[in-house]
C-alpha atoms as a PDB file:
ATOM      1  CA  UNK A   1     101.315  69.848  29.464  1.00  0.00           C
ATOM      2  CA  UNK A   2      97.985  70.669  30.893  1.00  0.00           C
ATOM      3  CA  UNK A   3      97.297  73.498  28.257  1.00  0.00           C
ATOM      4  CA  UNK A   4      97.918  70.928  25.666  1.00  0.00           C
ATOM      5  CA  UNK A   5      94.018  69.516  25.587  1.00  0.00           C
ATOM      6  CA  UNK A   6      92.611  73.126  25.848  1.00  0.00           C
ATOM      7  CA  UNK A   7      94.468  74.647  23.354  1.00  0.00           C
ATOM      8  CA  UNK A   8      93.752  71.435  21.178  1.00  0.00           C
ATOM      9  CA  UNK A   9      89.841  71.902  21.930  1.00  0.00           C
ATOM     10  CA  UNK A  10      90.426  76.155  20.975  1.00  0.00           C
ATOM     11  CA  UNK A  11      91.630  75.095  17.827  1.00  0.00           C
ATOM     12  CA  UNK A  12      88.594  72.544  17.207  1.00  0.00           C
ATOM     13  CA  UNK A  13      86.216  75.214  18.014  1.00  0.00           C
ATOM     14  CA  UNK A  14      87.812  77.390  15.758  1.00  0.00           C
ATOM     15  CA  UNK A  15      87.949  74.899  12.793  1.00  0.00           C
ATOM     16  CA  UNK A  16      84.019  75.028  13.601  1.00  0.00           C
ATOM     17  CA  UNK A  17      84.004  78.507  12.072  1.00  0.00           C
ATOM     18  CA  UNK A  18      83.836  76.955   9.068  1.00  0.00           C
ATOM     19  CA  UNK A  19      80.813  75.176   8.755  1.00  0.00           C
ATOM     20  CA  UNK A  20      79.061  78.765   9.122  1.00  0.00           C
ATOM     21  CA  UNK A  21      81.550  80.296   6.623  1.00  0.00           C
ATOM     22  CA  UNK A  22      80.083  80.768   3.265  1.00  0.00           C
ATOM     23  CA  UNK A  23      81.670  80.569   0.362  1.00  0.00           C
ATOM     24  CA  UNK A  24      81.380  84.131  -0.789  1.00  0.00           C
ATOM     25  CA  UNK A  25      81.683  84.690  -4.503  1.00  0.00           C
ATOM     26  CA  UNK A  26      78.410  82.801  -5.095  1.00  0.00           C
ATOM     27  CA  UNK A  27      76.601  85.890  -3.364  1.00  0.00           C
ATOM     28  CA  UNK A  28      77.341  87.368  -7.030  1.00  0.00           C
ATOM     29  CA  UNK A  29      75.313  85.395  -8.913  1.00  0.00           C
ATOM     30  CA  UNK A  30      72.437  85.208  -6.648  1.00  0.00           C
ATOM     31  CA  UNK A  31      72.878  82.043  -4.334  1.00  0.00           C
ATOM     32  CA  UNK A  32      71.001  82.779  -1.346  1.00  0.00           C
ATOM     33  CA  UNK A  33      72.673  80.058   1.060  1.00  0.00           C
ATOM     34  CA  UNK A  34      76.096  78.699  -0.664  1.00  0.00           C
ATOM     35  CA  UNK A  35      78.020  76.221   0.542  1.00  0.00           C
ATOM     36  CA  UNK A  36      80.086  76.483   3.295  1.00  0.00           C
ATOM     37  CA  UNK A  37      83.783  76.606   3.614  1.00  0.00           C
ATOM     38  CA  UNK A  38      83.479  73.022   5.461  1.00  0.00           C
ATOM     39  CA  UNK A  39      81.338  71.741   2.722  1.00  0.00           C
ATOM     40  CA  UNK A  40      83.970  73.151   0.034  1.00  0.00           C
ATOM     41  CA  UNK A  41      86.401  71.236   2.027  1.00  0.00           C
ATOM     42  CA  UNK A  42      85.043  67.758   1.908  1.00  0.00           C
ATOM     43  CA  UNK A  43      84.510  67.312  -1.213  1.00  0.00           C
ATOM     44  CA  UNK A  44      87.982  69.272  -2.033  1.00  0.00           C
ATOM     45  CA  UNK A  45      89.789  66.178  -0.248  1.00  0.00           C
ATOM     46  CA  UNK A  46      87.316  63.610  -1.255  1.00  0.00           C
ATOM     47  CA  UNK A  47      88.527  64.514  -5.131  1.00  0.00           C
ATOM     48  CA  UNK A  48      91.880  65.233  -4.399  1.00  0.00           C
ATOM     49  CA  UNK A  49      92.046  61.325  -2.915  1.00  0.00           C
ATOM     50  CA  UNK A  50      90.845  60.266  -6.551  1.00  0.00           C
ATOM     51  CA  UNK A  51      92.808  62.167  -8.255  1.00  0.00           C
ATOM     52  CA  UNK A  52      95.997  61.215  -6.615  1.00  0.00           C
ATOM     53  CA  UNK A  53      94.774  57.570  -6.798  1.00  0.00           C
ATOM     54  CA  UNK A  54      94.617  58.362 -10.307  1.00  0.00           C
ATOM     55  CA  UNK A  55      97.876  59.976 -11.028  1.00  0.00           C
ATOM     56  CA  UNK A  56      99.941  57.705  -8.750  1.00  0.00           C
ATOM     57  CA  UNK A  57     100.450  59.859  -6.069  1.00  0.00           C
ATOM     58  CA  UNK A  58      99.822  58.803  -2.509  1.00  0.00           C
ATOM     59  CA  UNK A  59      95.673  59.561  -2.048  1.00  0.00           C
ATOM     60  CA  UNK A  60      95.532  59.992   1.996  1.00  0.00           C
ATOM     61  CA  UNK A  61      98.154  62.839   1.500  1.00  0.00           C
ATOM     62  CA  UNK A  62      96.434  64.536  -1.068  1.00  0.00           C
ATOM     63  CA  UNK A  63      93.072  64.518   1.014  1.00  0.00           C
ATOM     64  CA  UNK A  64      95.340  65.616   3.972  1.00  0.00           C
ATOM     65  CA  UNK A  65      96.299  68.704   2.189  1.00  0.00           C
ATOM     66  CA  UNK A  66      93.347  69.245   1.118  1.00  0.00           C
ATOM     67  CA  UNK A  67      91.381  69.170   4.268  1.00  0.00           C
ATOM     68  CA  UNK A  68      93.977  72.264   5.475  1.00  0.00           C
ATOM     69  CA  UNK A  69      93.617  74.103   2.000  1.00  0.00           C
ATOM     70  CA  UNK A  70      91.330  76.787   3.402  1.00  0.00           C
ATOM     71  CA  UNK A  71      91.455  76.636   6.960  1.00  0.00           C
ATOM     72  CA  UNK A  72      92.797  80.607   7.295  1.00  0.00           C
ATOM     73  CA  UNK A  73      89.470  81.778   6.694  1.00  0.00           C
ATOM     74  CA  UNK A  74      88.741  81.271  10.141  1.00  0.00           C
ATOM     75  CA  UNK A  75      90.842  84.365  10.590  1.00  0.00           C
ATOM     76  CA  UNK A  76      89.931  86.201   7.232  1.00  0.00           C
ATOM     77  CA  UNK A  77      86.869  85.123   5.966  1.00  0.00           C
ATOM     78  CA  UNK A  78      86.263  83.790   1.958  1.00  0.00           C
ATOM     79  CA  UNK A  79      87.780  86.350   0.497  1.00  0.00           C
ATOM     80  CA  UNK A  80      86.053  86.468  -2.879  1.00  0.00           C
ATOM     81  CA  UNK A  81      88.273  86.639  -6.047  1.00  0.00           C
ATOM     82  CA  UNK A  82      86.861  90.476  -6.984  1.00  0.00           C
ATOM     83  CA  UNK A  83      88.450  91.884  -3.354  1.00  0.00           C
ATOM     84  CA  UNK A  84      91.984  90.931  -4.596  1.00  0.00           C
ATOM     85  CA  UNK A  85      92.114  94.219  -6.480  1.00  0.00           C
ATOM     86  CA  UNK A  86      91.443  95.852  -3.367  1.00  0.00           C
ATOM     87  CA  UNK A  87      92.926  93.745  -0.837  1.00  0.00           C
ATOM     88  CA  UNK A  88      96.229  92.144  -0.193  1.00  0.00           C
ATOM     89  CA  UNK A  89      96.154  88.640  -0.106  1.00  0.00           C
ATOM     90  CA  UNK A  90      96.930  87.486   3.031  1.00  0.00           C
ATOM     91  CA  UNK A  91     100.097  84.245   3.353  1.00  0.00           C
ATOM     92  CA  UNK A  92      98.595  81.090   4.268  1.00  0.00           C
ATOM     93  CA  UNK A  93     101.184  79.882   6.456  1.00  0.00           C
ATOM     94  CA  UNK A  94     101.485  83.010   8.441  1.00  0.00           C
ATOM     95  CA  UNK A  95      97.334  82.639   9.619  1.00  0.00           C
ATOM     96  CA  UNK A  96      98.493  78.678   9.939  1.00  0.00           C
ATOM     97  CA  UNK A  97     101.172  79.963  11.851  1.00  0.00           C
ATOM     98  CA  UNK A  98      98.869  82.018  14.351  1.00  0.00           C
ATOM     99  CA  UNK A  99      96.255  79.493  14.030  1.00  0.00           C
ATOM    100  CA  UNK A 100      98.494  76.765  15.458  1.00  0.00           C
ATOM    101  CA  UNK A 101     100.899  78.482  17.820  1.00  0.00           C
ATOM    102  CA  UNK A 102      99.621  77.263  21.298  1.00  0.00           C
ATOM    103  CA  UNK A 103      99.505  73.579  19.779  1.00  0.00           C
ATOM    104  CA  UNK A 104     101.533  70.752  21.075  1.00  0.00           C
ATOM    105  CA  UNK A 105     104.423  70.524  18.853  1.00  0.00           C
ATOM    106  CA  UNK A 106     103.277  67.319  16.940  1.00  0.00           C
ATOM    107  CA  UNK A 107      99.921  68.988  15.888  1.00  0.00           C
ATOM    108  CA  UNK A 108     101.326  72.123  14.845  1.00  0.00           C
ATOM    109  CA  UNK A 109     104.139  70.380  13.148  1.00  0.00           C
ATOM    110  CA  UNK A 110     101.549  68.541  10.962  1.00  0.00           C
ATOM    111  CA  UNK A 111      99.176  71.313  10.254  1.00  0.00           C
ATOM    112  CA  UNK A 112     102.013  73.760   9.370  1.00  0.00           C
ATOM    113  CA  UNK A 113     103.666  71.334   7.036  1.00  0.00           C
ATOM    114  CA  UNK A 114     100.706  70.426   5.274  1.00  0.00           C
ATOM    115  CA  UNK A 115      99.605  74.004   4.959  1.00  0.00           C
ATOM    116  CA  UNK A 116     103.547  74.481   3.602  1.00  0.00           C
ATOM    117  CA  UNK A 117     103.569  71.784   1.196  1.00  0.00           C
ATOM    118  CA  UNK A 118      99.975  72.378  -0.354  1.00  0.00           C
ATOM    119  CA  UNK A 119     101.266  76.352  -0.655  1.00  0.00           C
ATOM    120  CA  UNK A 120     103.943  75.574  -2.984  1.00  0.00           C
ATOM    121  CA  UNK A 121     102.490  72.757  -5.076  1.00  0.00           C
ATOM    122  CA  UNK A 122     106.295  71.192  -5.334  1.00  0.00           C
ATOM    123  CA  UNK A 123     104.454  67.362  -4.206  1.00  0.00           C
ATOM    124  CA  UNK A 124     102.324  65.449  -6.711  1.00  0.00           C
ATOM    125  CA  UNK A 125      99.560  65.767  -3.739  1.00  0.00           C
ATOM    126  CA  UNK A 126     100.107  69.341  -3.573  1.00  0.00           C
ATOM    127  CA  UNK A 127      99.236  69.352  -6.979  1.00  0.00           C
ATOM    128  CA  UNK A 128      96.264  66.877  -6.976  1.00  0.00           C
ATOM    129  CA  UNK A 129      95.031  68.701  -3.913  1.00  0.00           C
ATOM    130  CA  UNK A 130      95.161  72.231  -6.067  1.00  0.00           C
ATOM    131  CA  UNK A 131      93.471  70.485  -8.759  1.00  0.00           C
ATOM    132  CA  UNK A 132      91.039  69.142  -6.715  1.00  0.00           C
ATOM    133  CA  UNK A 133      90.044  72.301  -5.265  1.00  0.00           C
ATOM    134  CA  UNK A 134      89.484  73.724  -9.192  1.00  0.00           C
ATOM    135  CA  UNK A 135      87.350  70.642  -9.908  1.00  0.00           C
ATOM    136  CA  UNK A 136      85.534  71.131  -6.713  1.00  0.00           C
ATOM    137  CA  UNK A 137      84.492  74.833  -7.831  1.00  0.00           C
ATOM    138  CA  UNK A 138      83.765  73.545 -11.124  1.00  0.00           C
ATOM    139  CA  UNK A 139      81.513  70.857  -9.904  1.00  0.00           C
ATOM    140  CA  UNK A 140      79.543  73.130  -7.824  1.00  0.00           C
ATOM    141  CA  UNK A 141      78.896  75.398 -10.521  1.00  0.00           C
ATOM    142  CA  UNK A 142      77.877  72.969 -12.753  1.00  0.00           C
ATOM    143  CA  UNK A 143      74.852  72.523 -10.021  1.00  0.00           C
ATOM    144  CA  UNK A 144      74.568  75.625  -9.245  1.00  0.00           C
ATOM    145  CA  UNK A 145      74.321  76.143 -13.109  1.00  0.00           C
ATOM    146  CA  UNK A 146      71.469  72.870 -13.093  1.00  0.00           C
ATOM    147  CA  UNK A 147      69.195  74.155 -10.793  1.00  0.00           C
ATOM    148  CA  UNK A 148      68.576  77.823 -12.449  1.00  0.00           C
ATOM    149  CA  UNK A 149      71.528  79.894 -11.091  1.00  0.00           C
ATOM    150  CA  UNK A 150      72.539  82.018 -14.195  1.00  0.00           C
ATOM    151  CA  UNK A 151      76.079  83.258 -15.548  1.00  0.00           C
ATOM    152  CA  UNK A 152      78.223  80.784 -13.292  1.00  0.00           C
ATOM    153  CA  UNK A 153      80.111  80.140 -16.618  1.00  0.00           C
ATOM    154  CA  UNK A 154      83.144  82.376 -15.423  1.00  0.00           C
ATOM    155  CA  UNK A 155      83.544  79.429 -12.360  1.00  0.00           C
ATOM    156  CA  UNK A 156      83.698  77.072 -14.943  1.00  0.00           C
ATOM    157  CA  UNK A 157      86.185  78.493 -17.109  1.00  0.00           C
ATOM    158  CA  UNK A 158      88.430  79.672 -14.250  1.00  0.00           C
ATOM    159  CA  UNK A 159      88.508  76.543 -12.850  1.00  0.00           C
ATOM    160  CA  UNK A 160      89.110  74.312 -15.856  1.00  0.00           C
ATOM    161  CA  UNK A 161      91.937  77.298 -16.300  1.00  0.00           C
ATOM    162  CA  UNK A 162      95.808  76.151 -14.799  1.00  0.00           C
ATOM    163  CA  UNK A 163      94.415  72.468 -13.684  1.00  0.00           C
ATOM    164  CA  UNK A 164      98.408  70.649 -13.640  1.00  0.00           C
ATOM    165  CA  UNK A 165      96.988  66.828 -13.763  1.00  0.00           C
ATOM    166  CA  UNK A 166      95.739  65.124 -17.078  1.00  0.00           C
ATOM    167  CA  UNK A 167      93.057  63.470 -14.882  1.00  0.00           C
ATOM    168  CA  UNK A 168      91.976  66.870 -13.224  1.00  0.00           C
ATOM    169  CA  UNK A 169      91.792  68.132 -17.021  1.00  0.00           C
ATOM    170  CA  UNK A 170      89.915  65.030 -18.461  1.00  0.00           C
ATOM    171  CA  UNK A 171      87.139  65.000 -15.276  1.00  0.00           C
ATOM    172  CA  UNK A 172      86.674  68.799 -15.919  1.00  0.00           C
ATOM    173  CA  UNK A 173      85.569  68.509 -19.377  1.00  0.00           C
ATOM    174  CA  UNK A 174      83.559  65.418 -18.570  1.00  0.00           C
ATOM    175  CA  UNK A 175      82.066  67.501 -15.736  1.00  0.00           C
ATOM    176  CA  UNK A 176      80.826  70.303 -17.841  1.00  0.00           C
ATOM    177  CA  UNK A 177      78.769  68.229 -20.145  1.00  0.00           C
ATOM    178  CA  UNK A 178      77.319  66.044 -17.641  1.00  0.00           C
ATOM    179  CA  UNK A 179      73.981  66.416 -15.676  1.00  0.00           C
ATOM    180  CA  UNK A 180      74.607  66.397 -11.778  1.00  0.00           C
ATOM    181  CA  UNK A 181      72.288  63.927 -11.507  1.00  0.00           C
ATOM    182  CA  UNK A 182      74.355  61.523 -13.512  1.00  0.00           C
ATOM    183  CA  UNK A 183      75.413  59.265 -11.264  1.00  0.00           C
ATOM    184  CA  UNK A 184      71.640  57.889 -10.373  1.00  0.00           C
ATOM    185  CA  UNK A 185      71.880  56.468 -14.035  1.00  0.00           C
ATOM    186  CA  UNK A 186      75.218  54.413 -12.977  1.00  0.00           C
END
């Protein structure tokens, strides 16, 4: 269909969005320019792919799910976690739903299942890709935490908090006691 490669090219311009999204919550503790959501994202499949490597699960799935893990907040924003009082959280797969509706049906097929599958953490990815996004958190604070940002430690502890995988568990505490800068001495 001719609409096909524009709505396609809508949805990579809105996927743009978030490399100009920041990551919210670190606003609290006084980080001028945090990372973005894109940024987030990266490394959130990036770890997810090692930690599914790790646990025997299938590592290109994990990342997969990962990469879609936060891809609403095109529509909403980064919510940080001190609006949920206020706010209702908004479903994931209704924004993907939205997001994706004028996509051919392969692409939306794919994005919505992913989105689907990541949502209720019933796949070993699912569950590396959830863990991944807790150790990405983590990992940031830890260098936020290195380079003179102050009282990041409730990052820490919420993220080390519910990780499901052993290996997610054992590179969190390995994480916290570890300079950033460790891997130059590798």
């Amino acid at each position: 269909m001719p609409d096909e490669p524009a709505a396609l090219a809508a949805f990579g311009y809105e996927l743009g969005l978030l490399k100009r999204i920041r990551r919210t919550g670190w606003w609290h503790v006084g980080v001028r320019d945090p990372e973005s959501v894109a940024e987030h994202s990266l490394r959130t499949a990036q770890l997810a792919a090692l930690l599914a490597a790790e646990e025997g699960a299938n590592p290109e799935r994990a990342a997969f799910l990962a990469l879609w893990h936060d891809t609403q907040e095109t529509r909403t924003g980064d919510i940080p976690h001190t609006a949920t009082r206020y706010l209702t959280k908004p479903e994931p797969r209704d924004i993907t739903a939205d997001q994706t509706d004028a996509l051919p049906d392969a692409s939306r097929g794919v994005v919505r299942e992913a989105v689907a599958e990541y949502e209720t953490r019933q796949t070993p990815e699912a569950l590396c890709a959830k863990d991944a996004d807790k150790l990405e958190m983590l990992l940031q604070a830890v260098e936020y935490r290195d380079t003179g940002y102050r009282r990041v430690d409730g990052w820490i502890d919420s993220a080390s908090k519910g990780l499901a995988t052993e290996t997610a568990r054992r590179v969190a505490e390995a994480a916290v006691s570890l300079s950033p800068l460790a891997w130059r001495e590798r």
